[in-house]
Structures are given as structure tokens and as C-alpha cells.
Protein backbone atom coordinates (compact mmCIF):
# COMPACT_ATOMS: atom_id res chain seq x y z
CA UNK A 1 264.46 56.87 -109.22
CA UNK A 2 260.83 55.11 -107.89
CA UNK A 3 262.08 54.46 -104.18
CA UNK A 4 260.41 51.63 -103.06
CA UNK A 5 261.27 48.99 -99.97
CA UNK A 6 260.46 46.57 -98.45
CA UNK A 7 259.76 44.42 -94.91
CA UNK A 8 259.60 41.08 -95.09
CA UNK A 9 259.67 39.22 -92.09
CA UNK A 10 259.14 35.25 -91.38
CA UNK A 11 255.74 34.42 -89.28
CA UNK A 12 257.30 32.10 -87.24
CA UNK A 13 256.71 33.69 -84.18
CA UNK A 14 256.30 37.65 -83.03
CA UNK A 15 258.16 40.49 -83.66
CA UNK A 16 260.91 42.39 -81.15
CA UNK A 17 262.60 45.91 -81.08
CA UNK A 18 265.37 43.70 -83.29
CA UNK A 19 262.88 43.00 -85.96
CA UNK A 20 261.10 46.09 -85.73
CA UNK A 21 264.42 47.94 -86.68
CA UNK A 22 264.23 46.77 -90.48
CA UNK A 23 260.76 47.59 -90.72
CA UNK A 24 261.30 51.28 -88.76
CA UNK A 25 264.63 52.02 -90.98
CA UNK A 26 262.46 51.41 -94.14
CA UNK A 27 259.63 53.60 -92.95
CA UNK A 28 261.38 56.19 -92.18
CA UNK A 29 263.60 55.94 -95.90
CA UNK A 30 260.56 55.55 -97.41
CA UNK A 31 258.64 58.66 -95.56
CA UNK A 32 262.14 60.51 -96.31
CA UNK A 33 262.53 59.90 -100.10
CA UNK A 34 258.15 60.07 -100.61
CA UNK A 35 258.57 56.40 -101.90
CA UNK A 36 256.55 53.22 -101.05
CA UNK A 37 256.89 50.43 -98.14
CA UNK A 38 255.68 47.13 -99.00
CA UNK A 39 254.96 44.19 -96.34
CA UNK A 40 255.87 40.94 -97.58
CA UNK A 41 255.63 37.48 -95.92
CA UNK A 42 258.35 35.47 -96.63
CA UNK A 43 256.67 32.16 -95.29
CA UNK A 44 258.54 29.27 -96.92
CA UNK A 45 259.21 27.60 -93.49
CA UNK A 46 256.56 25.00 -93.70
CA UNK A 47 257.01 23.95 -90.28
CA UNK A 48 257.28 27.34 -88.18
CA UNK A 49 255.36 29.57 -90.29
CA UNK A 50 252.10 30.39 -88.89
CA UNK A 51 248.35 32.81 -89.94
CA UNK A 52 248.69 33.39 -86.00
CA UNK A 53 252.04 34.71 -86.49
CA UNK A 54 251.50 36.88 -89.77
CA UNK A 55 248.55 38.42 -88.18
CA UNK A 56 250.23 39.40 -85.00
CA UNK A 57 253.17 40.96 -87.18
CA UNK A 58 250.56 43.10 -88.62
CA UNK A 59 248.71 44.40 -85.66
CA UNK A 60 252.09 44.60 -84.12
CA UNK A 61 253.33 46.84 -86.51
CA UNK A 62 249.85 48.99 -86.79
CA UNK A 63 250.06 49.54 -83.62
CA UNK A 64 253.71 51.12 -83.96
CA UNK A 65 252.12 53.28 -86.41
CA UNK A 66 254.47 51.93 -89.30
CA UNK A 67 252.16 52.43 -92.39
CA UNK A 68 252.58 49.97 -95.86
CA UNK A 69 251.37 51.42 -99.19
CA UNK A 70 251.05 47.26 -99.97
CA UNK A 71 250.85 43.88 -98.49
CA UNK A 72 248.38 41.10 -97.38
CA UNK A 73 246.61 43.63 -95.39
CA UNK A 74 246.26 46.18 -97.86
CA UNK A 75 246.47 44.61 -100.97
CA UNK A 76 248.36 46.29 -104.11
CA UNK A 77 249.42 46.15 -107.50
CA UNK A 78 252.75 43.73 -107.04
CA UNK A 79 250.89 40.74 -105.37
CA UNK A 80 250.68 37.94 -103.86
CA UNK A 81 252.57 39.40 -100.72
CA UNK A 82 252.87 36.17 -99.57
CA UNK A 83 255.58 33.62 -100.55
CA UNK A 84 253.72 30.57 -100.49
CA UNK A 85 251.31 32.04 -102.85
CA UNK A 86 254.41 32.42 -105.70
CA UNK A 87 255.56 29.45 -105.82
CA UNK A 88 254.57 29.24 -109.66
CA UNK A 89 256.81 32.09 -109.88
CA UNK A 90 259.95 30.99 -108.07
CA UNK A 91 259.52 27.53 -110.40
CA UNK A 92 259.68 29.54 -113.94
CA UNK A 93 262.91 31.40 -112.77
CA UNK A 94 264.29 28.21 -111.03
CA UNK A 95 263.40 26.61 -114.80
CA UNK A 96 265.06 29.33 -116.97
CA UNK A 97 268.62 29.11 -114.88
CA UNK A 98 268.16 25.26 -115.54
CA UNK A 99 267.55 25.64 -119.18
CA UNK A 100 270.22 28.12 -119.51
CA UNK A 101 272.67 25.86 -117.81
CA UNK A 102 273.34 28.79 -114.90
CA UNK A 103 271.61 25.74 -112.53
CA UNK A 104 271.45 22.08 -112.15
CA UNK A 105 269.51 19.59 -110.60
CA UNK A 106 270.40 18.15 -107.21
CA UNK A 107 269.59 15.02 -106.07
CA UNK A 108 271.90 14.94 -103.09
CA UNK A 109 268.39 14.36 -101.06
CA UNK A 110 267.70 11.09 -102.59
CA UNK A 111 271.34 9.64 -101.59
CA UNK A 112 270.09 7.28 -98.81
CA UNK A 113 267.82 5.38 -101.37
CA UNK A 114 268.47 2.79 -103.97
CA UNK A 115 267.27 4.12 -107.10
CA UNK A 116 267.31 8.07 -108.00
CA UNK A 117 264.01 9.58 -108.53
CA UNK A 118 265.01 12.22 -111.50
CA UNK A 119 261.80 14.09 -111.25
CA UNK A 120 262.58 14.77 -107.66
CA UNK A 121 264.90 17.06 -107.36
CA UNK A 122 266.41 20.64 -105.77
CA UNK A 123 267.72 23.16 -108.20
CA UNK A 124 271.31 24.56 -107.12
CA UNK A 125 272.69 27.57 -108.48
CA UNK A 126 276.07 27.65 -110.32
CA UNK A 127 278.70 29.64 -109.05
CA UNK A 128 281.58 28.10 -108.71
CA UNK A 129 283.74 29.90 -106.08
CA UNK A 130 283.27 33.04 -108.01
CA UNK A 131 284.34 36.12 -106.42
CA UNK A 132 281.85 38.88 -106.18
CA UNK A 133 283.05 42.56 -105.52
CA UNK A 134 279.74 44.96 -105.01
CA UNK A 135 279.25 48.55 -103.47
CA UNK A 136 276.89 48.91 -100.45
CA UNK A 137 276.10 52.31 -98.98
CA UNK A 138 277.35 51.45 -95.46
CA UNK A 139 280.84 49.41 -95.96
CA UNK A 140 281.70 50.69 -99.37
CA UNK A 141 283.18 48.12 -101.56
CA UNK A 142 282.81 44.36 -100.50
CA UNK A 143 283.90 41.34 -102.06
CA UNK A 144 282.97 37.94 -101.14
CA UNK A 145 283.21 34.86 -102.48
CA UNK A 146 280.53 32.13 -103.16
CA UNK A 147 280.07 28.45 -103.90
CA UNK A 148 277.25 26.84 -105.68
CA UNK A 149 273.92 27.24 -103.32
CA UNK A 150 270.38 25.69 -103.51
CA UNK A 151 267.70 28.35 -104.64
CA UNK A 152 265.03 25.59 -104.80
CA UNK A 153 264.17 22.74 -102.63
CA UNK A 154 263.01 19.34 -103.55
CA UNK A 155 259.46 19.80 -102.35
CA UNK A 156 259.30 23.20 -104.89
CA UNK A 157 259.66 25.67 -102.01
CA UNK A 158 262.51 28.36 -102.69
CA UNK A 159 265.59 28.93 -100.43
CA UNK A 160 265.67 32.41 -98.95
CA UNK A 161 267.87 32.99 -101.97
CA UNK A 162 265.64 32.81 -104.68
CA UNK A 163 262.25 34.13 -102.75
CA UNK A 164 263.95 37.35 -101.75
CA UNK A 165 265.87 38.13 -105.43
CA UNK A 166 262.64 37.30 -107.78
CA UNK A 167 259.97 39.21 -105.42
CA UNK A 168 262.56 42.18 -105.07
CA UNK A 169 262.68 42.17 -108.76
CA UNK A 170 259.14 41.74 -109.28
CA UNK A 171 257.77 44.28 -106.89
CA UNK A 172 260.12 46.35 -108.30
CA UNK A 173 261.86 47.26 -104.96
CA UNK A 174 264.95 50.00 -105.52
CA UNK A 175 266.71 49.95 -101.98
CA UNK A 176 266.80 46.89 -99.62
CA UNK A 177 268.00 47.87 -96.02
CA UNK A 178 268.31 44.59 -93.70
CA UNK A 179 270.64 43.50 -90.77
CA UNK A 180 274.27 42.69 -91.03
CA UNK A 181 273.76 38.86 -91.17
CA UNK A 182 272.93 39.19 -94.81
CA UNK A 183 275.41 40.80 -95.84
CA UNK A 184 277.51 37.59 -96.28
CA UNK A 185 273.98 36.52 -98.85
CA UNK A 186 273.87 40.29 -100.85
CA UNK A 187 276.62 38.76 -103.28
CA UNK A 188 274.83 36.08 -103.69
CA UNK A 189 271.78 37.91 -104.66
CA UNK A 190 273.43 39.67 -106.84
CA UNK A 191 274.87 37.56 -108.92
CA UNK A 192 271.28 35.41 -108.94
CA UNK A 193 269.86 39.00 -110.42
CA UNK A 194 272.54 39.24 -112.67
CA UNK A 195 272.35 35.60 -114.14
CA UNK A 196 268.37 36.22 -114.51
CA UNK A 197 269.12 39.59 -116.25
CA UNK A 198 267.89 41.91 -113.30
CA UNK A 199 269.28 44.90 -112.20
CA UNK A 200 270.03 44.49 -108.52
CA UNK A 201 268.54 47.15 -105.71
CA UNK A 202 270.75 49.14 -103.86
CA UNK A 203 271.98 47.53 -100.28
CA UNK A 204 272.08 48.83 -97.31
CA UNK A 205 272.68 46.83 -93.74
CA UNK A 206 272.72 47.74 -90.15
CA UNK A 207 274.19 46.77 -87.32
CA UNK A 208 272.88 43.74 -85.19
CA UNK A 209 272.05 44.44 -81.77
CA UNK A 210 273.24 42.57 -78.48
CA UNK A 211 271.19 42.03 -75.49
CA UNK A 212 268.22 40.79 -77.70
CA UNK A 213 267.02 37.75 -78.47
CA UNK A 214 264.00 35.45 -80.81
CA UNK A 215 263.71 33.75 -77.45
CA UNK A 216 263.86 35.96 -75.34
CA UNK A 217 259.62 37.14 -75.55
CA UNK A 218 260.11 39.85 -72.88
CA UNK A 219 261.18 42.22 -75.72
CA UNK A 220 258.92 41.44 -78.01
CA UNK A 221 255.90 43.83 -79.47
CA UNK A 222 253.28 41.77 -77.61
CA UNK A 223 254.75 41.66 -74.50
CA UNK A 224 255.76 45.21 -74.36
CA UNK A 225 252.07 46.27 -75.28
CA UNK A 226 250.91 44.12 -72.84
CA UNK A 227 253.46 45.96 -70.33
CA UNK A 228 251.65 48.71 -71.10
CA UNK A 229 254.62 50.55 -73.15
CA UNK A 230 253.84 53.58 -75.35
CA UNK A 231 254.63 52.54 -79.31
CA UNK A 232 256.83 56.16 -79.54
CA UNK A 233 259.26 54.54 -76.68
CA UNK A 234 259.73 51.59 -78.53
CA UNK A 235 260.33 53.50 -82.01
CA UNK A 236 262.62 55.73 -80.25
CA UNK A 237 264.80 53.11 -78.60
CA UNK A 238 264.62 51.18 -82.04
CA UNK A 239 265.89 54.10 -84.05
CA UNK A 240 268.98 54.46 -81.21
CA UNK A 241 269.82 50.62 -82.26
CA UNK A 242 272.68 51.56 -84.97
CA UNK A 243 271.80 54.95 -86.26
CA UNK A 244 272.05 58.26 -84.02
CA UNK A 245 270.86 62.00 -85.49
CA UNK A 246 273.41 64.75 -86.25
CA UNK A 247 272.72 66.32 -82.77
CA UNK A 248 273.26 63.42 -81.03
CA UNK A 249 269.96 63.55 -79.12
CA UNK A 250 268.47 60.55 -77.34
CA UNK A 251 265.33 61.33 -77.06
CA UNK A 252 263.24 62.97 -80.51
CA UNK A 253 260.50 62.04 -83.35
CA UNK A 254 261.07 60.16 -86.34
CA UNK A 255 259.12 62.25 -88.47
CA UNK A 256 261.29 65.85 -87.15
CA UNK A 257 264.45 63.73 -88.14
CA UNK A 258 263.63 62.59 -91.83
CA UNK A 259 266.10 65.12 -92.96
CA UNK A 260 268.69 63.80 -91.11
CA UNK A 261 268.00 59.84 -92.21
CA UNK A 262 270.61 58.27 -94.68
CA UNK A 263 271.09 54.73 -94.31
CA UNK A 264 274.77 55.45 -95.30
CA UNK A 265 275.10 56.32 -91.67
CA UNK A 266 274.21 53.27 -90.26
CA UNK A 267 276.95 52.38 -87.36
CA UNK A 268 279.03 49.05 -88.98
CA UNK A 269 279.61 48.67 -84.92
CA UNK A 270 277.41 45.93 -83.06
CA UNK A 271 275.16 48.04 -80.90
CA UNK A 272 273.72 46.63 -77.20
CA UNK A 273 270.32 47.21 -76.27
CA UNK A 274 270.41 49.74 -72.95
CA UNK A 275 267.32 48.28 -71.17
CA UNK A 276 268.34 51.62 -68.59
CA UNK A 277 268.04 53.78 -71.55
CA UNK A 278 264.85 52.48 -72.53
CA UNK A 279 263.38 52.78 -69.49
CA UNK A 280 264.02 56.00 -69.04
CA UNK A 281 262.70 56.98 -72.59
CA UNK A 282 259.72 54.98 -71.93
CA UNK A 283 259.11 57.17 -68.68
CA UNK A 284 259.70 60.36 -70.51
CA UNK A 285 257.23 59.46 -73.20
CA UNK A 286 254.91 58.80 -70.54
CA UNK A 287 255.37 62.32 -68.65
CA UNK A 288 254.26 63.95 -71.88
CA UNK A 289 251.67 61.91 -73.28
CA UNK A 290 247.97 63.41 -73.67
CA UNK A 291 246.09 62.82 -70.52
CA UNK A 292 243.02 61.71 -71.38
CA UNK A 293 244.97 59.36 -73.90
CA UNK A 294 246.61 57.85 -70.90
CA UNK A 295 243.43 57.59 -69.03
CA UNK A 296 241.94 54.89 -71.88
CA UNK A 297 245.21 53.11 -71.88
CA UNK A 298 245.55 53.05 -68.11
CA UNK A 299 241.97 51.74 -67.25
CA UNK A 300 242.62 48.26 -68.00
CA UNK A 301 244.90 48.10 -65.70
CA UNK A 302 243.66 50.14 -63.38
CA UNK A 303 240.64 47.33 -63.08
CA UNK A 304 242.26 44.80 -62.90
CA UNK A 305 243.33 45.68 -59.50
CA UNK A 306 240.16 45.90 -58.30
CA UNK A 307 240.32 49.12 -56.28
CA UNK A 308 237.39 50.51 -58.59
CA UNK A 309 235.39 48.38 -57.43
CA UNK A 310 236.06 48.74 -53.49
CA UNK A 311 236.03 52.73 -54.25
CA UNK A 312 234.59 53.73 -56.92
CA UNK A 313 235.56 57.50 -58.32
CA UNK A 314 234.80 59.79 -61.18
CA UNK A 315 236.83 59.98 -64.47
CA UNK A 316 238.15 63.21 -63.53
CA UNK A 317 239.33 61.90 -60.02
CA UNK A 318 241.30 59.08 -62.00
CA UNK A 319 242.77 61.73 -64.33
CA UNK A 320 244.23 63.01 -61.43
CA UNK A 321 245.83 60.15 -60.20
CA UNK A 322 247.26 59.13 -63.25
CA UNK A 323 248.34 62.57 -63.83
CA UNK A 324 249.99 62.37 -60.07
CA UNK A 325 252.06 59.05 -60.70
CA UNK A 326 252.96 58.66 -64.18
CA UNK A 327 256.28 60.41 -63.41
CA UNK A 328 257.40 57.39 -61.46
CA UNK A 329 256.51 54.51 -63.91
CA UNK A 330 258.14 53.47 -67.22
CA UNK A 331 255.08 51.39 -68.33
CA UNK A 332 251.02 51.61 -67.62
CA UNK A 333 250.97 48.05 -66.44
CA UNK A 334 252.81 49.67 -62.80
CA UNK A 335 250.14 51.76 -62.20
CA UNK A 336 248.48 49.18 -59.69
CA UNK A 337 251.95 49.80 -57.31
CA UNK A 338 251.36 53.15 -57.49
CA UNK A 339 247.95 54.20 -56.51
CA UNK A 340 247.27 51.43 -53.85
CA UNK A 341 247.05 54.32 -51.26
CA UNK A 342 244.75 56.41 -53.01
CA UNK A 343 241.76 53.86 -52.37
CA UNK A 344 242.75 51.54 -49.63
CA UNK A 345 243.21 51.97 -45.37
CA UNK A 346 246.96 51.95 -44.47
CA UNK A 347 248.49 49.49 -42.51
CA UNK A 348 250.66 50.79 -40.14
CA UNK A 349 252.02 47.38 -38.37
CA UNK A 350 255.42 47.67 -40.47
CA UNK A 351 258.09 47.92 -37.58
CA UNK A 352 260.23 50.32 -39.57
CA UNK A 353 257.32 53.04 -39.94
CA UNK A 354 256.17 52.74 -36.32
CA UNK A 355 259.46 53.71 -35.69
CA UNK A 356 259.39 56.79 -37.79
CA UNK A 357 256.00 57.31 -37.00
CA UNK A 358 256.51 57.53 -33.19
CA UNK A 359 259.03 60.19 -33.26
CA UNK A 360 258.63 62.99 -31.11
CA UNK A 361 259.24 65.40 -34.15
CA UNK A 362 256.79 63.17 -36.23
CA UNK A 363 254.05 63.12 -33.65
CA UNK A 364 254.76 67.18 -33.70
CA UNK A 365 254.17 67.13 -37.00
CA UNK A 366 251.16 65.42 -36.81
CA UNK A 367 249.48 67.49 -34.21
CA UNK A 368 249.81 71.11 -35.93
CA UNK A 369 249.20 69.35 -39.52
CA UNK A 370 245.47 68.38 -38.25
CA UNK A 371 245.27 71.67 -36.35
CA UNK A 372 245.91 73.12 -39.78
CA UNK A 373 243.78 70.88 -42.11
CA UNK A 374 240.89 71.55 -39.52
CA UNK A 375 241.60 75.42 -40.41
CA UNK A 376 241.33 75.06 -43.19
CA UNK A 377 237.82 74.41 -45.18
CA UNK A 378 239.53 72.64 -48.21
CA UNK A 379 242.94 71.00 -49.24
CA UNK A 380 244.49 72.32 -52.17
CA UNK A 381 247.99 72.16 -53.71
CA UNK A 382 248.82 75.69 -52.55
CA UNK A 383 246.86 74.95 -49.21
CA UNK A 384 249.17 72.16 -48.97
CA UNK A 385 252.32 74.31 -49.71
CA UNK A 386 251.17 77.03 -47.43
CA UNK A 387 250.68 74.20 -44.59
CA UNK A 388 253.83 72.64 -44.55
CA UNK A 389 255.47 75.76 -44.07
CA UNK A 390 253.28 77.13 -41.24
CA UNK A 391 254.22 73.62 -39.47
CA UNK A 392 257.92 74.25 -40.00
CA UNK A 393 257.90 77.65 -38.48
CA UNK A 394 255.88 76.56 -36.02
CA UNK A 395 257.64 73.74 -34.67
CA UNK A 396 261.33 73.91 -35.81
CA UNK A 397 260.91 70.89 -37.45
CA UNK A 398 262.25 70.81 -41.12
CA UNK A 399 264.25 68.89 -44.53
CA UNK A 400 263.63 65.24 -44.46
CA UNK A 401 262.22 64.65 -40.86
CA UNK A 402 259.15 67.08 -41.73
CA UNK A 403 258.50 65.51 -45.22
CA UNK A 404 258.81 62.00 -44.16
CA UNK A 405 256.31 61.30 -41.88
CA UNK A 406 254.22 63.25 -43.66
CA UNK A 407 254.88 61.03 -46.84
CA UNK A 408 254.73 57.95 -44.54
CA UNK A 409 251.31 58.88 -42.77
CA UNK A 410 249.73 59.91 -45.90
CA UNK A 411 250.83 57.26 -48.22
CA UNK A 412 252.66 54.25 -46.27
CA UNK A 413 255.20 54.63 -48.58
CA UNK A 414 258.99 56.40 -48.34
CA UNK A 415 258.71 57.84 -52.28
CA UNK A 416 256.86 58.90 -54.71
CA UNK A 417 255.10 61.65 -56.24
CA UNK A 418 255.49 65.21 -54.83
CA UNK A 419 253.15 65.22 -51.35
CA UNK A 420 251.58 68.82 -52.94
CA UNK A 421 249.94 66.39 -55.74
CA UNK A 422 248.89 63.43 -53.59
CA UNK A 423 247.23 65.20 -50.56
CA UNK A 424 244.09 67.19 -52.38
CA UNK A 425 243.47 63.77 -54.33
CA UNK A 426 243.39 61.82 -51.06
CA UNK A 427 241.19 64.50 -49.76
CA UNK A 428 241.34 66.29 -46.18
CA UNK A 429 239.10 63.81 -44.79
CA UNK A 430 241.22 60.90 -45.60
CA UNK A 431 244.23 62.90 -44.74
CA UNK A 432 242.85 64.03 -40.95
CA UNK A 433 241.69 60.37 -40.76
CA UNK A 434 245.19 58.73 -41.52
CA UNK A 435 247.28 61.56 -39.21
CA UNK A 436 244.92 60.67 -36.17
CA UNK A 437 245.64 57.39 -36.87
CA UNK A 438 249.78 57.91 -36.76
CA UNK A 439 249.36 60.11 -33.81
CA UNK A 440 247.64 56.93 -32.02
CA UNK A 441 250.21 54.65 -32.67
């Protein structure tokens, strides 16, 4: 068999991990099975269906790295991949039913006025109650039964009903994997295929997920780019949303698990989106992303702070940092809380850390750590390393009341990266500079 699917989302607004699911679980079939993805916009809601919207779905899902063989962007063989642009289509299929007596006209619409307009009309398909048993590779058998339904409204636009069963057809599509709340519509696609003598494709349908919503914009694409999260974390999390791998693992790429895809294991079980989870995928994809990568993503945001511009540094310096802190973000757009210290004075009026600060174990600490630094002609990690331990020997001082004011003097904060990293970046002169300062207090 050709394997070929499809994506077709509404531009009526932009895409979330929810949405992104279809088009991810189709990718990944189609990557699995060599077939073909197609993108097609179903846009038959005149009034929320927007070119804004279409072309954000598209760079959306480029960015993700989800790859069509056709659509609007790409063009192909099976065009228009647009709805709007069929509607001569929709209209000779709506006519054939009608002429074969599988349809009538509807002129329910027109009910409010006095005289009925009979070349106005919807076109509602006949099925009187009919009860429709199909297979589908996740529940088995299913049988539903359906009432007459409208496949084309007055205004020549076609229901969901009709769009999806003649472009499916047409584009010659052999597996259609969608969300749960269609399931209740598959038998009435197909008996529409059957009555226009098409052979139906095979259905799949996942789970929906809890925990996300169209309204809800802080899980969509855009916003998560804009957070600053890298595409793999989101593709991850998405593939976790009603299908796991064989070896149960959390955390893995798509492309090492094509083996392992079959729709047929789709969970029929509601899933909930773990924002925890997420997170902490997000922060592991960040630990092991390519530096210099993270460097061109980070920038922007890194700007926008403004400490380049109050202390300028070299790209390698800023490698460094980002290399120092990633391990305590989940997305880029934190970085600003994070490397505050590495260009700015601290301020050491916070009651709390003149406390700490003022300790007679602290200001011990501070007193052989400059004796030390002076010793020494540069700061490196090892230096560092080789430091702390001199001070400990020397004054008794260890655990948590010798790291801490360290941490505290250095950085102004009470966590964060390993002290080994941050030290060498800050520099010894910045380092002698803020421990004289503590001592003072």
C-alpha cells in the first residue's frame, strides 16, 4: 500500500503541543512506513479563519522540524491544499448524492421568511439512523449510529464532513490518525465514502489530552518559542501525550523510535499534560544541546537585558556563561535571572546576607580565600578546587557554612551553578574585589 497522511488543521488561531500531536503522530507514521505527509488547510470557517493564522501554522511547524512532501508551502501534485480553493469540488460531489437521491436539499435556513428561496439551499446527507459498525486500529470494532447531517451549507461552503471525506479521497490519503473527538464523525465518513463509491482510509485516533487548552496561549508554539524552548522538548513531551515506547523511556528521539511507532498503540486513556515533566525534559534538552547553537539562540535574550551593553565581553566569555547556567533553566528566555552577577556590582544591603555574611566563620573564610587568590597568579577551576580545600584545612571551617558565603559573596545568590564554574568566569579580580567587600560589611 502507498502510505500517505495527512495534517489538516483550521487557521483560526496558532497551534499548541495538543495540535502539534496529530501533525507529530503522522510524521513520525509517515517517516516509519517511507510514505508521504501532506499539509492541508481546512479553512471553511469564514469568520475565524485567517492568512495570519495559516502562515504561523507553517513556520510553527518548520520550526519543529516536521517536514510535508505537499501543501500550500510546497506545492504538489494533489492541490489546492487549501479548502476554500475546492469549493468547485465539494459542489460536484454534494450534486451527485443529490442526483442520486443519497441527499436532499435543506431549506431549514430560510424558515423565518415568507416565501422559500429553492435555489438557496444546504445539502443534507441521508442516513437515516443507520447503524455503522467499522474497525479502527486503536478500539477495534465500533459501531455508531447516525442521523441525517449537513455536508453542505447554504452559502456553498462544506461541513467538516464533506471537506475532510472528498480531499482524503482525492489526495489519495491511506491512513488518517486524528484525536478522539472524531471518532464519534469516522462513521460518518465512512458511510459518505461509501455512498460516493470511495474506499475509506484506515482510522486511527488518540487520546485527548487534559491540562491544555485553544485558550489557553501559554502552550502554544509561539509562545513557547518565544520562551525560548528547544523544538526537541516540545516533540518529546508531545510524543509522551498518549503513546509511550516499548522501554518505557521518557526522555529519547523520534527518529531512534520509528521502529517502535504503531498507531495501534495509542493509549484509549485521556492523558494530562505534566507541565513538571516538561520542564524537566526541556532542561535536559538544554544540558545537551550544541554550545555554540545555544549561544545564537541565547543572544537575544541575553540583550535584551542590557548587561552587554554596561559590560561588554567576547563570544567566548558568553559561551562560558551560558555553558555555566544552562543546567538551572528549562527555557533560554531565564537566562537574564541567571547571569545578573556575572556583569553587575552586588548589593549587599539584604538583611538576611549581612547576617550570613558577618559570621565569624564567614569573615574566616573570607580572609584566607583572598590570602589565597592573591597566591595565586590566576583562577582556574582546579585553582578553585585546590583553594577551597586549603581554606578548610586551614580554618576548620567546612559543608555548608564554607560554601555559602562563598556562594553568597561571589554571586549574591544562595544557588546555582557549581562555585568551581562561576569563579574563573567572574575572574580573580572581581572575586578579590567582592570578598573585600563582604569582609567590610
Amino acid at each position: 500500500m502507498k502510505v500517505r497522511l495527512r495534517f489538516a488543521p483550521s487557521p483560526t488561531g496558532n497551534i499548541h503541543i495538543g495540535n502539534v500531536r496529530a501533525a507529530l503522530f503522522n510524521y513520525v507514521y509517515a517517516q516509519k512506513e517511507k510514505g508521504q505527509l501532506i499539509l492541508r488547510l481546512e479553512d471553511t470557517d469564514l469568520e475565524r479563519s485567517s492568512d495570519e493564522s495559516a502562515d504561523g501554522i507553517i513556520e510553527d511547524l518548520k520550526w519543529l522540524g516536521i517536514q510535508f512532501d505537499e501543501g500550500p508551502h510546497v506545492g504538489g501534485d494533489y492541490g489546492p491544499y487549501r479548502q476554500m480553493e475546492r469549493l468547485d469540488l465539494y459542489k460536484k460531489y454534494a450534486d451527485q448524492l443529490l442526483a442520486e437521491g443519497k441527499a436532499e436539499k435543506d431549506f431549514s435556513h430560510q424558515e423565518n421568511k415568507g416565501e422559500i428561496d429553492e435555489s438557496h439551499y444546504a445539502v443534507r446527507f441521508k442516513a437515516g439512523g443507520r447503524k455503522v459498525k467499522f474497525k479502527e486500529l486503536v478500539f477495534g470494532e465500533v459501531e455508531k449510529e447516525v442521523e441525517d447531517f449537513i455536508i453542505m451549507k447554504s452559502n456553498g461552503v462544506p461541513t467538516y464532513h464533506l471537506g475532510v471525506v472528498v480531499d482524503d479521497h482525492l489526495m489519495e490519503i491511506s491512513h488518517v490518525i486524528r484525536g478522539q473527538d472524531h471518532l464519534s464523525n469516522t462513521a460518518k465518513h465512512i458511510i459518505l465514502a461509501e455512498a460516493l463509491g470511495f474506499d475509506p482510509p484506515i482510522y486511527a485516533h488518540f487520546s485527548l489530552t487534559h491540562g491544555l487548552s485553544k485558550r489557553d496561549q501559554s502552550k502554544s508554539i509561539q509562545a513557547l518559542r518565544e520562551k525560548g524552548y528547544l523544538p526537541e522538548a516540545i516533540i518529546n513531551i508531545a510524543m509522551l501525550l498518549g503513546w509511550a515506547p516499548p522501554d518505557e523511556k521518557e526522555k529519547f528521539n523520534i527518529f531512534d523510535k520509528l521502529s517502535d511507532f504503531d498507531p495501534k498503540d495509542f493509549t484509549r486513556v485521556n492523558a494530562n499534560f505534566d507541565e513538571e515533566k516538561f520542564n524537566w525534559l526541556a532542561g535536559q534538552y538544554l544540558r545537551e544541546a550544541d554550545l555554540d547553537r545555544l549561544l545564537a539562540l541565547s543572544l537575544p535574550y541575553i540583550e535584551a537585558t542590557g548587561f552587554l551593553k554596561e559590560k561588554p565581553i567576547d563570544e567566548n566569555a558568553l559561551k562560558q556563561i551560558i555553558d555555566t547556567v544552562r543546567g538551572n533553566m528549562k527555557c533560554l528566555s531565564e537566562i537574564g535571572d541567571h547571569i545578573a552577577y556575572f556583569f553587575q556590582d552586588l548589593d549587599y544591603t539584604n538583611e538576611e546576607l549581612q547576617t550570613l555574611l558577618k559570621k565569624d566563620d564567614s569573615q574566616k573564610v573570607f580572609k584566607c580565600f583572598i590570602d589565597k587568590l592573591d597566591a595565586n597568579e590566576s583562577l582556574t577551576q582546579d585553582s578553585f578546587k585546590a583553594i577551597l580545600k586549603e581554606i578548610q584545612k586551614e580554618t576548620g571551617v567546612k559543608g555548608k557554612n564554607l560554601y555559602m558565603p562563598i556562594r553568597m559573596s561571589l554571586t549574591g545568590e544562595a544557588h546555582g551553578p557549581e562555585m568551581f564554574m562561576v569563579a574563573p568566569i567572574l575572574g580573580k579580580e572581581t572575586c578579590l574585589r567582592r570578598l573585600e567587600k563582604a569582609i567590610k560589611l
